[in-house]
N, C-alpha and C. Protein backbone atom coordinates (compact mmCIF):
# COMPACT_ATOMS: atom_id res chain seq x y z
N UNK A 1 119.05 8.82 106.30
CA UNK A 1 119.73 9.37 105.13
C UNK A 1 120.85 10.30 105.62
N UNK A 2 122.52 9.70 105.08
CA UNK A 2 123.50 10.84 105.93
C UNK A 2 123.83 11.60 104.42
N UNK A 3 123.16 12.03 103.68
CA UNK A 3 123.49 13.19 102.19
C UNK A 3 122.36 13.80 102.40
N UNK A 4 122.34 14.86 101.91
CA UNK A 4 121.17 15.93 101.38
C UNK A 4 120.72 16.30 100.20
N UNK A 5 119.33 16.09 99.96
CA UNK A 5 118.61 15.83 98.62
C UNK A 5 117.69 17.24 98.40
N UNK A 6 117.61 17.97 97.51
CA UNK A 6 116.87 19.17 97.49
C UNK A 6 115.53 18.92 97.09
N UNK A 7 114.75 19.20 97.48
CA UNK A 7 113.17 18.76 97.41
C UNK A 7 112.77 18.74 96.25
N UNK A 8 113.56 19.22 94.85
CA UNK A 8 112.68 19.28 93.35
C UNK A 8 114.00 17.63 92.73
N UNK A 9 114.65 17.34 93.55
CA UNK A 9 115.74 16.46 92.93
C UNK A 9 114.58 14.74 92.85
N UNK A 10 114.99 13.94 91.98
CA UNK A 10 114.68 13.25 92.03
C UNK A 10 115.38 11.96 92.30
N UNK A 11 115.48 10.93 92.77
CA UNK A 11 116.56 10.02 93.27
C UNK A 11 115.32 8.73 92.97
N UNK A 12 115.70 7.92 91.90
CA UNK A 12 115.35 6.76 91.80
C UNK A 12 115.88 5.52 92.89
N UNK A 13 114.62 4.57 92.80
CA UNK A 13 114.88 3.27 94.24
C UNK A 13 116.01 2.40 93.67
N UNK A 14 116.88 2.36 94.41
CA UNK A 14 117.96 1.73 94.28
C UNK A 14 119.50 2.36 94.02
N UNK A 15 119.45 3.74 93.98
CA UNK A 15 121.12 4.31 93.98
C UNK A 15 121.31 4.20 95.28
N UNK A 16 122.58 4.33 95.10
CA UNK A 16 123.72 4.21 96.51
C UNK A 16 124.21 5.83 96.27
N UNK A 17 123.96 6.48 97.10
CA UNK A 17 124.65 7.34 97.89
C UNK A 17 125.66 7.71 98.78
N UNK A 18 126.52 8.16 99.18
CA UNK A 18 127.46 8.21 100.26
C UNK A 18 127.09 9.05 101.04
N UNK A 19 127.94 8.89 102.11
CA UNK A 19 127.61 10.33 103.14
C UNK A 19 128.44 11.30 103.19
N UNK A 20 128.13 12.40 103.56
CA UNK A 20 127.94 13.53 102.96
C UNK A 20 127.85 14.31 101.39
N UNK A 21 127.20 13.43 100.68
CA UNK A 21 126.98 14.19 99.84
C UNK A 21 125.64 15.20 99.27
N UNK A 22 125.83 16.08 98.29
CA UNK A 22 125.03 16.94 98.35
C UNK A 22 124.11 16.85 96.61
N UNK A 23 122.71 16.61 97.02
CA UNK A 23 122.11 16.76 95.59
C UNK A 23 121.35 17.88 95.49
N UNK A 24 121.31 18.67 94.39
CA UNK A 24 121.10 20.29 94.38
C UNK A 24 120.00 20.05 93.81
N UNK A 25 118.79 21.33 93.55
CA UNK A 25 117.98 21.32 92.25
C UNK A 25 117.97 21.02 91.14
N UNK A 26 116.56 20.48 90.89
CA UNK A 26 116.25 19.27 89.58
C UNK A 26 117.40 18.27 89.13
N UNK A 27 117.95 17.50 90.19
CA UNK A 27 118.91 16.25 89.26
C UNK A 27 118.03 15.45 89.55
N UNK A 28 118.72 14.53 88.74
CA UNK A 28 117.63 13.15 88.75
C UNK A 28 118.82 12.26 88.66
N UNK A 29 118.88 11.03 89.38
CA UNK A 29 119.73 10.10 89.76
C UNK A 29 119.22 8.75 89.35
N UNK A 30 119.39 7.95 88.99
CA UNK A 30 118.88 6.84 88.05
C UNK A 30 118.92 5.60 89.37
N UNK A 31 118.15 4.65 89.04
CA UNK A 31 118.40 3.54 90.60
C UNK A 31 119.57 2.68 90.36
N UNK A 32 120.56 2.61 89.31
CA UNK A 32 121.67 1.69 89.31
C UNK A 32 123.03 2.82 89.64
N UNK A 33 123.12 3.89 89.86
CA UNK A 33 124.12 4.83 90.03
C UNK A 33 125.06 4.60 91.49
N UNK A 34 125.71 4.89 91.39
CA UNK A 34 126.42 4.32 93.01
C UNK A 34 127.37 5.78 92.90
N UNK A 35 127.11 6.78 93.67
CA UNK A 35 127.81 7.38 94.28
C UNK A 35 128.77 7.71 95.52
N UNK A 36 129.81 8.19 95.02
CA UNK A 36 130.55 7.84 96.69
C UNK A 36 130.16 9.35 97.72
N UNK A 37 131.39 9.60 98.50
CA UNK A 37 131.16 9.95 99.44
C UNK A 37 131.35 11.73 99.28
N UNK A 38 130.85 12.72 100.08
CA UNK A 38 130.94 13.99 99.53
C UNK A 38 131.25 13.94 98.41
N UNK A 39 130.41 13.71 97.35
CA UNK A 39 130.08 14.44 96.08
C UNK A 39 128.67 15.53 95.83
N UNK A 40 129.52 16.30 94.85
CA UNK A 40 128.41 17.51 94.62
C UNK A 40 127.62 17.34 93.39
N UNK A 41 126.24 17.06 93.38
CA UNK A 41 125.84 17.45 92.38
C UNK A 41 125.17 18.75 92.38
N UNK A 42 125.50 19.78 91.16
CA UNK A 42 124.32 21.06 91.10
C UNK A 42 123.34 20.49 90.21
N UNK A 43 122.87 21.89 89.72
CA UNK A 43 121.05 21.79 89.57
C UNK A 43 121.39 21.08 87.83
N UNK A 44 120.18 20.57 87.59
CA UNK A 44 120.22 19.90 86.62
C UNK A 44 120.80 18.85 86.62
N UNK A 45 121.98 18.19 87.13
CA UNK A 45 122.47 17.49 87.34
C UNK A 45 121.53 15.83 86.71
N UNK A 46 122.43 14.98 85.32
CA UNK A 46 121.70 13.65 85.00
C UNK A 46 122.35 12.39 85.82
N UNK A 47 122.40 11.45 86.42
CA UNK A 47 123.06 10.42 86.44
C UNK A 47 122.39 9.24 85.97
N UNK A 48 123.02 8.42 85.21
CA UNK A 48 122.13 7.19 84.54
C UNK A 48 122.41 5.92 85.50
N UNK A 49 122.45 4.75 85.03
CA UNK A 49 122.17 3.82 85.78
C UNK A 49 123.04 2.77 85.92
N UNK A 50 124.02 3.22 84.41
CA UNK A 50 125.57 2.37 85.01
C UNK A 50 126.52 3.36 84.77
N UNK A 51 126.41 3.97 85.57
CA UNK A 51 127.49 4.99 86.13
C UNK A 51 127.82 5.04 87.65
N UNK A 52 129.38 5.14 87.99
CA UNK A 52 129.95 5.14 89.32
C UNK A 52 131.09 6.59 89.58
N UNK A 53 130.60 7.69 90.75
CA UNK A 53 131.06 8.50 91.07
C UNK A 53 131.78 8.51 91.72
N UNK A 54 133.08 8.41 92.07
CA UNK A 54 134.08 8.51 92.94
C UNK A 54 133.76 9.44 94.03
N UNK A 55 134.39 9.11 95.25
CA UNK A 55 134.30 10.05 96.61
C UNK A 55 134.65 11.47 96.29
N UNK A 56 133.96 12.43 96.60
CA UNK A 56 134.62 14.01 96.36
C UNK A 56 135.01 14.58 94.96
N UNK A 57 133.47 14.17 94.01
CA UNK A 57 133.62 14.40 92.78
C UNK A 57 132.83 16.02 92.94
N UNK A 58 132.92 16.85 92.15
CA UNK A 58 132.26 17.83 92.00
C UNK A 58 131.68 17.87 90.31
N UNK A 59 130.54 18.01 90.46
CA UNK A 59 129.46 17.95 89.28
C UNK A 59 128.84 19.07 89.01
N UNK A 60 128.95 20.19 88.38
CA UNK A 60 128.65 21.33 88.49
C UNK A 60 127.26 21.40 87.62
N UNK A 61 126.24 22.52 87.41
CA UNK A 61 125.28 22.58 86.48
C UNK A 61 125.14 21.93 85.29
N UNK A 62 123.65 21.80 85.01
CA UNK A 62 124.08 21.09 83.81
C UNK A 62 124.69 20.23 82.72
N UNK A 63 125.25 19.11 83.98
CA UNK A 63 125.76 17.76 83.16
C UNK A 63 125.02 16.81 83.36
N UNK A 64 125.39 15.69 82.20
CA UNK A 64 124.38 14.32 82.35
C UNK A 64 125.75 13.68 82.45
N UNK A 65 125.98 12.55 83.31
CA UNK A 65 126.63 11.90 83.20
C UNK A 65 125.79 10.71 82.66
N UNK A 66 126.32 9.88 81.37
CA UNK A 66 125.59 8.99 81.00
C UNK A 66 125.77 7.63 81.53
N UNK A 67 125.03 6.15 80.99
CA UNK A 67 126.02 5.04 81.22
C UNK A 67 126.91 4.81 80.76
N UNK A 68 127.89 4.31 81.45
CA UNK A 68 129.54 3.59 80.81
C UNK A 68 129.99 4.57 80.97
N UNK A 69 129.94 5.95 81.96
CA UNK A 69 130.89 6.85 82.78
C UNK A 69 131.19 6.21 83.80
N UNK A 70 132.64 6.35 84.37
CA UNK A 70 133.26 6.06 85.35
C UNK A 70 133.93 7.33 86.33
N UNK A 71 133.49 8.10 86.96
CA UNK A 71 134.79 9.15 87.66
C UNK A 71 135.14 8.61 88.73
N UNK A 72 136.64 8.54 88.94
CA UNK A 72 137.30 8.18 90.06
C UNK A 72 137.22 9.23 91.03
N UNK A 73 137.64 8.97 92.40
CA UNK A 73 137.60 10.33 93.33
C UNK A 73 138.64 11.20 92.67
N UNK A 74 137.82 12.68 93.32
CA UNK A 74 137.95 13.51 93.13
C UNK A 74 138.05 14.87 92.02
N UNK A 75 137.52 13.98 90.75
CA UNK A 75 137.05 14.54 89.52
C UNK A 75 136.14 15.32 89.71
N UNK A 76 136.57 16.97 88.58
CA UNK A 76 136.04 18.15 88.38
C UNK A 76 135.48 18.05 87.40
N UNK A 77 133.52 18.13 87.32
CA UNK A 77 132.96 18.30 86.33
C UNK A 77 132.50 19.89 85.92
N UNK A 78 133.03 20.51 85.27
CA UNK A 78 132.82 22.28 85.04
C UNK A 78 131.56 21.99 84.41
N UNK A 79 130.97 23.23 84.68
CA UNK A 79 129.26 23.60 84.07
C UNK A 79 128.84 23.22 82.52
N UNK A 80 128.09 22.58 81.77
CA UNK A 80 127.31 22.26 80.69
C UNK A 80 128.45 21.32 80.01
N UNK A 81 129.48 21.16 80.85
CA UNK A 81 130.54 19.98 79.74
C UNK A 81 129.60 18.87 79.82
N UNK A 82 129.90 18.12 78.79
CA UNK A 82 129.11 16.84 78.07
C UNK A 82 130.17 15.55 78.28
N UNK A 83 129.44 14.40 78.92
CA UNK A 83 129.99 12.96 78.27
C UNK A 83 128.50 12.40 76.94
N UNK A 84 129.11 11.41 76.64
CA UNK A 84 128.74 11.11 74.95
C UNK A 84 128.98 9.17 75.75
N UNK A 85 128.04 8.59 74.95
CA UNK A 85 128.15 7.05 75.48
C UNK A 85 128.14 6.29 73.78
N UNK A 86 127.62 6.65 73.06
CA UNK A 86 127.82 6.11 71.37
C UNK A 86 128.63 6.76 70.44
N UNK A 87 129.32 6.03 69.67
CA UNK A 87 130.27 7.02 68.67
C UNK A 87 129.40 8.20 68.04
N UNK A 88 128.44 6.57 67.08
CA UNK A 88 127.98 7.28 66.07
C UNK A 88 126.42 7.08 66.22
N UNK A 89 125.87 7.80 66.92
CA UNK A 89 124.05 7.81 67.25
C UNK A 89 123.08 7.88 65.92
N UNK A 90 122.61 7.26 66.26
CA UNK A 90 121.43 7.86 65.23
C UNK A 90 119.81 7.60 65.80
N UNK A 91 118.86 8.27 65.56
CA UNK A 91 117.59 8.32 66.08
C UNK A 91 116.99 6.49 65.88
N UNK A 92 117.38 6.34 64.20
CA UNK A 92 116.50 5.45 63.96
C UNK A 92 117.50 3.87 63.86
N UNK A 93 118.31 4.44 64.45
CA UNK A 93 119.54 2.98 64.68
C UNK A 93 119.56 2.81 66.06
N UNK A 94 119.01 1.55 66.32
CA UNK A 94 119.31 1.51 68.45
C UNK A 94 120.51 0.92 68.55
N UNK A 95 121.22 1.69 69.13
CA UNK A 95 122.91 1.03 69.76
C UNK A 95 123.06 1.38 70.80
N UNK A 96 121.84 0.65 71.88
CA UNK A 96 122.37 0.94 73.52
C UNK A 96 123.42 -0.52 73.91
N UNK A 97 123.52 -1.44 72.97
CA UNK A 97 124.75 -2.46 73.16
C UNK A 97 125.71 -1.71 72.59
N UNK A 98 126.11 -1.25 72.18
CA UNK A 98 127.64 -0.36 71.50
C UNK A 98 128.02 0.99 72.41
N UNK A 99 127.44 0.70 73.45
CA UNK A 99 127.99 1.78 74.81
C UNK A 99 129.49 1.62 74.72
N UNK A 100 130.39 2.70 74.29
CA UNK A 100 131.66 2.89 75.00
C UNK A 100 132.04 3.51 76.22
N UNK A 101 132.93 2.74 77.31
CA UNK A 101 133.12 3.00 78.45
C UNK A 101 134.32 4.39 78.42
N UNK A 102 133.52 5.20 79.09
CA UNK A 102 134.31 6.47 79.69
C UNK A 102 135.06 6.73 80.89
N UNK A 103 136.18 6.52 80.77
CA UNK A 103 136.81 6.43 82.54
C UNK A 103 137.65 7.63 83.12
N UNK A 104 137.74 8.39 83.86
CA UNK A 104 138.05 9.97 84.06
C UNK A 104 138.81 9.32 85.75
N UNK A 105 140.37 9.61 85.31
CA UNK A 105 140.92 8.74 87.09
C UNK A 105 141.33 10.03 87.48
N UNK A 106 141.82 9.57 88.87
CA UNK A 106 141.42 10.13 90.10
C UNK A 106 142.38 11.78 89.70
N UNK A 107 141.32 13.03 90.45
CA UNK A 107 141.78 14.33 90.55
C UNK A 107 141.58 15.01 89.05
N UNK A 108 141.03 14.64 87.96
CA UNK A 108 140.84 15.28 86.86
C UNK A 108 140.14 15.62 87.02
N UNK A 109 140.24 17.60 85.81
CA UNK A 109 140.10 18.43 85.67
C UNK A 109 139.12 18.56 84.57
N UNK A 110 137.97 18.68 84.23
CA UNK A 110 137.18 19.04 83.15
C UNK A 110 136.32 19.96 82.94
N UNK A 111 137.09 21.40 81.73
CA UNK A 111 136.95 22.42 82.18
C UNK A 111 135.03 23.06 81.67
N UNK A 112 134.64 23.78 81.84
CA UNK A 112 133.32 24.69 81.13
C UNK A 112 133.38 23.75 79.75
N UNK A 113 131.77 23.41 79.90
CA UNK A 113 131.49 23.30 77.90
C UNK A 113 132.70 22.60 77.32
N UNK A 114 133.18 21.36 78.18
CA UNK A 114 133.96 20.99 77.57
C UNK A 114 132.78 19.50 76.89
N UNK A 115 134.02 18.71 76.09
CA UNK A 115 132.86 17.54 75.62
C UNK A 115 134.13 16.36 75.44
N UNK A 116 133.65 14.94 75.84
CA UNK A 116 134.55 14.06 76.03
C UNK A 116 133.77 12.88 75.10
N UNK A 117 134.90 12.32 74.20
CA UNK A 117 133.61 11.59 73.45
C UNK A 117 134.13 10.17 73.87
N UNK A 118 133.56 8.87 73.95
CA UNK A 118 132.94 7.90 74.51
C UNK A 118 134.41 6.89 74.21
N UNK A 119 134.50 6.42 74.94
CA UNK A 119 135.81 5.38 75.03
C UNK A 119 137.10 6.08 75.08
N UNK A 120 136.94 7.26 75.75
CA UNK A 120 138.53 8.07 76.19
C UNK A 120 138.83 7.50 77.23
N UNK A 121 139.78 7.62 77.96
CA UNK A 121 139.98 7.85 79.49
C UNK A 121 141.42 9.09 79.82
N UNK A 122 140.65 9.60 80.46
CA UNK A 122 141.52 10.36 81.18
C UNK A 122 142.53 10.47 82.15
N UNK A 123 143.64 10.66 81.88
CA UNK A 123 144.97 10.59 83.12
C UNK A 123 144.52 11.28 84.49
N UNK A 124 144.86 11.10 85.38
CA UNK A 124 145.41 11.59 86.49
C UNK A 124 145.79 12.80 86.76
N UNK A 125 145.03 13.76 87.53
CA UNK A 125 145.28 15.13 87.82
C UNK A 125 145.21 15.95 86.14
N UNK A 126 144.78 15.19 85.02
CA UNK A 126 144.82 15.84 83.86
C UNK A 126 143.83 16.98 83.50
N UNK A 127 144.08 17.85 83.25
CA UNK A 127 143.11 19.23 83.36
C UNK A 127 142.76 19.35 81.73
N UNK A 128 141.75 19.18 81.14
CA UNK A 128 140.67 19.69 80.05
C UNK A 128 140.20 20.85 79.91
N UNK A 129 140.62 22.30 79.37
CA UNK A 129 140.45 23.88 78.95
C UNK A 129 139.01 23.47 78.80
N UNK A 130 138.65 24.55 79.06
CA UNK A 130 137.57 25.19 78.74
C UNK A 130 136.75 24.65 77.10
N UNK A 131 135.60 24.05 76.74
CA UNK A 131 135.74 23.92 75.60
C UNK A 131 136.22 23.00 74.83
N UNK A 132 137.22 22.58 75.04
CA UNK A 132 137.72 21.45 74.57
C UNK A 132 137.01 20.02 74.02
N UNK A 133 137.48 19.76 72.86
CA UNK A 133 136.66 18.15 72.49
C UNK A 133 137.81 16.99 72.62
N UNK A 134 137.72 16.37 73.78
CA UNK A 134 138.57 15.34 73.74
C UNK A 134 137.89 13.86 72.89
N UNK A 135 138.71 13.42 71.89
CA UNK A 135 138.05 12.36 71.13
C UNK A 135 139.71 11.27 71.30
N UNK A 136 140.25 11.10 72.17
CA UNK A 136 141.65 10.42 72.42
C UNK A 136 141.91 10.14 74.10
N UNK A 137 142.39 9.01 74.25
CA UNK A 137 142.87 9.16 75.38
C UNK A 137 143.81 10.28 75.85
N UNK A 138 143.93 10.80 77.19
CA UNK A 138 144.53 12.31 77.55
C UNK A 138 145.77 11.20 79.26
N UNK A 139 146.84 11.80 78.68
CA UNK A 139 148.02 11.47 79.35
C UNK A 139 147.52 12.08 81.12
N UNK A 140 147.90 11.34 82.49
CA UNK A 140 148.09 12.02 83.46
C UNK A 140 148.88 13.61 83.26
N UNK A 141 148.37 14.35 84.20
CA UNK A 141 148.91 15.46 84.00
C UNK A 141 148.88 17.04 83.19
N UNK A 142 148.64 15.73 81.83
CA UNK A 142 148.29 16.65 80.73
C UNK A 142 147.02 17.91 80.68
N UNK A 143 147.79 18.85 79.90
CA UNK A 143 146.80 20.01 79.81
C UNK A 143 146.32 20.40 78.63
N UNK A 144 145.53 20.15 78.18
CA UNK A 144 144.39 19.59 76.79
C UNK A 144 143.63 20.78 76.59
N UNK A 145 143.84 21.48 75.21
CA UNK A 145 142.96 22.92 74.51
C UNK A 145 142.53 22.57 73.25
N UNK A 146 141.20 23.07 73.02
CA UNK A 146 140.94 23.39 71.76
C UNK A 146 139.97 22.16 71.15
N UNK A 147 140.10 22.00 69.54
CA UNK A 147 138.87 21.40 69.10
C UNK A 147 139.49 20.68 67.72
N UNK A 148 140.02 19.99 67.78
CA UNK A 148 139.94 18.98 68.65
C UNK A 148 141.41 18.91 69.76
N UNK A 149 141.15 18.35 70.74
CA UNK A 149 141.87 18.96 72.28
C UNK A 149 143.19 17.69 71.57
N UNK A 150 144.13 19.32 72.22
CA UNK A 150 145.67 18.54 71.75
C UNK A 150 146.46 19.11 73.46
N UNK A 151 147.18 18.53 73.40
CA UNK A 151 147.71 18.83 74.44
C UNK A 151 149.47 20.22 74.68
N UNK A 152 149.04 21.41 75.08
CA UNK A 152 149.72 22.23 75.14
C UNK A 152 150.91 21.93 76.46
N UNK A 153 150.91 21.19 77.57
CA UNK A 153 151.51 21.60 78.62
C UNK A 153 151.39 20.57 79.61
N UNK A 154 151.54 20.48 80.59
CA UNK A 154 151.29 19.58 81.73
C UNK A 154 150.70 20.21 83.51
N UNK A 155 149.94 19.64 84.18
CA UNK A 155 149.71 20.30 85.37
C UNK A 155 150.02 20.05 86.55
N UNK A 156 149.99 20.59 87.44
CA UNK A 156 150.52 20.21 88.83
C UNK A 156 148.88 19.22 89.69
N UNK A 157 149.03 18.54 90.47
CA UNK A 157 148.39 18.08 91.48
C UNK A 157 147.24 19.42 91.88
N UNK A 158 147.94 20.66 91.87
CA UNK A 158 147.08 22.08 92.80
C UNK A 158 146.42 22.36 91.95
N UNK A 159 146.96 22.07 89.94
CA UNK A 159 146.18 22.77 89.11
C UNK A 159 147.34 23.63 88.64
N UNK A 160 148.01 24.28 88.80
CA UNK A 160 148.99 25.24 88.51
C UNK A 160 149.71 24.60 87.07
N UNK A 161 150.19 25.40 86.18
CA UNK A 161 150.61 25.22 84.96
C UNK A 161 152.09 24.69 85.08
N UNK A 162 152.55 23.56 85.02
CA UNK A 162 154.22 23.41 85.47
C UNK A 162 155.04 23.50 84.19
N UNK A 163 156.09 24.72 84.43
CA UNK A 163 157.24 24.66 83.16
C UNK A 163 157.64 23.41 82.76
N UNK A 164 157.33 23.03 81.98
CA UNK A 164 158.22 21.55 81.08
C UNK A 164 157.57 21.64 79.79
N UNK A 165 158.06 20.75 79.17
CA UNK A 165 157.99 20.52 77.68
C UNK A 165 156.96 19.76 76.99
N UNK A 166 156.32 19.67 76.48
CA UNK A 166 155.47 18.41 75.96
C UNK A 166 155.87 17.00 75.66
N UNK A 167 157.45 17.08 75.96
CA UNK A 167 158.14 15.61 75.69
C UNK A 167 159.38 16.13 75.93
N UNK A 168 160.08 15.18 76.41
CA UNK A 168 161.45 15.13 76.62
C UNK A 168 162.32 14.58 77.79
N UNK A 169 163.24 15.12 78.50
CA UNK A 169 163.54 14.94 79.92
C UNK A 169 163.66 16.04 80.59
N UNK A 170 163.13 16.49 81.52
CA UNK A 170 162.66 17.70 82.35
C UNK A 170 162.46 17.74 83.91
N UNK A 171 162.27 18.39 85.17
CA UNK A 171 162.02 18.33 86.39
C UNK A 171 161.50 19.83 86.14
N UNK A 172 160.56 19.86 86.94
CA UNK A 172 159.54 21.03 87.58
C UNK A 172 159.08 21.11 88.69
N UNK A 173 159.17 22.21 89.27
CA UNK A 173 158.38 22.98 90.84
C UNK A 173 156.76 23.44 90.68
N UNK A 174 156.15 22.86 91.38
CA UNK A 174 154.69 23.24 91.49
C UNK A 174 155.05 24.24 92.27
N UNK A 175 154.60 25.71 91.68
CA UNK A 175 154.80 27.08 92.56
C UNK A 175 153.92 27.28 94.06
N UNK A 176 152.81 26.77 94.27
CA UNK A 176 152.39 26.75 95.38
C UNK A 176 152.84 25.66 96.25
N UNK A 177 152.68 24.61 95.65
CA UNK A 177 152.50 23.18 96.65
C UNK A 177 154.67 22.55 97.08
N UNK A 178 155.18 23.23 96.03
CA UNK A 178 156.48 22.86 95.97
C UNK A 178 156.99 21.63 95.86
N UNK A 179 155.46 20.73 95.20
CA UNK A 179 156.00 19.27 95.02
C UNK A 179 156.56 19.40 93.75
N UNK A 180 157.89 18.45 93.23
CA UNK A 180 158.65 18.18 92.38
C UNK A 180 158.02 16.82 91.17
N UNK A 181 157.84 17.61 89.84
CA UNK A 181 157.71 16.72 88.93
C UNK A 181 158.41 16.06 88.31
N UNK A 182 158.82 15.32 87.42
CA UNK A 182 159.50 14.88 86.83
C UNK A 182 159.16 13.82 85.43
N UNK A 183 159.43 14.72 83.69
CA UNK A 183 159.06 14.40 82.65
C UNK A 183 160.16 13.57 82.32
N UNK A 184 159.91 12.19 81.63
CA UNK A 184 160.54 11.35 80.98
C UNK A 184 159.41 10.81 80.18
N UNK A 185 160.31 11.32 78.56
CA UNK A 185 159.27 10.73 77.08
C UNK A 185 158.09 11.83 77.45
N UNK A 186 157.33 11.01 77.43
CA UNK A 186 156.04 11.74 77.22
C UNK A 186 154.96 11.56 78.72
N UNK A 187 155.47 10.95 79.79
CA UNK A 187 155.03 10.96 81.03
C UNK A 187 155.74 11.70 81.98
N UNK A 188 154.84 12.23 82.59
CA UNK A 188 155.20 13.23 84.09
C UNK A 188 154.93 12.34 85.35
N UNK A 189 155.66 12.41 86.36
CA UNK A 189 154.88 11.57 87.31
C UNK A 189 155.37 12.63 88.89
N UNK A 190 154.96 12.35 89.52
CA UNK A 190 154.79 13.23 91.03
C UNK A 190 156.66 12.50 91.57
N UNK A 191 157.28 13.21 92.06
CA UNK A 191 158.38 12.93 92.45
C UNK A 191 157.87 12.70 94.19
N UNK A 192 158.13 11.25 94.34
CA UNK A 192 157.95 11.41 95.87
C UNK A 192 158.73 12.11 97.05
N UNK A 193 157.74 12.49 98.15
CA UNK A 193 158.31 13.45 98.89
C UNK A 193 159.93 12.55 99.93
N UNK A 194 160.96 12.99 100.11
CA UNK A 194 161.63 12.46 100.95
C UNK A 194 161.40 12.84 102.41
């Protein structure tokens, strides 16, 4: 075994694991889960059984990732935020065929107690506030507040808040990293380095 499993965690026969990753107190890992490589789960931590973790995801306390989650590498799961796999649940209605697929691509941000409801997908490096209910697909980049989550701003690759507009034509400096953005319409995209 090249990951580390904490002795109260439970790991059902048949997940895939990567190496180096880390499973904390009380998660429980389902046997169809395929995790990649250095990912973190903390305590509590759910994974179900058709769900796939990207390499160098971080999973903080208290999430279930359900089935029909997808995180690409390097996705930030903040403490007690929620994924959702049915629109509309009900106790005495079974709709485990009406699973909507949740897909979160690579380097997104999902902040505390946030909640993502079932057939979104998330952009690229896109950062989710604190709290937030995303019930829409969320643009790369984008920086998403509130209830229901609208989008205030756009983010850098580091996380940093980049001056531009919510639409228009624009160029921006990531203040730490000094990579160059660049807004056209309603997409931002990484200006490659020369």
């Amino acid at each position: 075994m090249n990951y580390s499993v904490h002795s109260s965690a439970i790991v059902d026969e048949g997940a895939q694991i990567g190496e180096g990753s880390r499973v904390w107190h009380f998660v429980h890992i389902c046997g169809g889960a395929v995790i990649g490589r250095g990912v973190s789960l903390g305590q509590n931590v759910f994974v179900g059984n058709k769900v796939v973790i990207g390499d160098h995801c971080k999973i903080q306390n208290n999430v279930s990732v359900y089935d029909n989650v997808t995180l690409e590498e390097g996705v930030f799961c903040g403490p007690s935020m929620v994924f959702t796999n049915v629109y509309n649940p009900r106790s005495l209605i079974e709709r485990k065929n009406e699973y909507r697929d949740t897909l979160v691509r690579r380097g997104a941000t999902l902040g505390a107690n946030c909640t993502i409801v079932c057939g979104a997908t998330i952009g690229e490096f896109a950062f989710v506030g604190a709290g937030a209910v995303v019930n829409k697909d969320v643009p790369a980049y984008a920086l998403m507040v509130g209830v229901p989550a609208r989008q205030i701003g756009w983010m850098s690759e580091h996380g940093d808040q980049l001056d531009l507009p919510t639409s228009g034509e624009a160029e921006a400096i990531c203040q730490h990293s000094g990579a160059r953005y660049t807004l056209r319409g309603t997409v931002v995209q990484k200006t490659p380095s020369l």
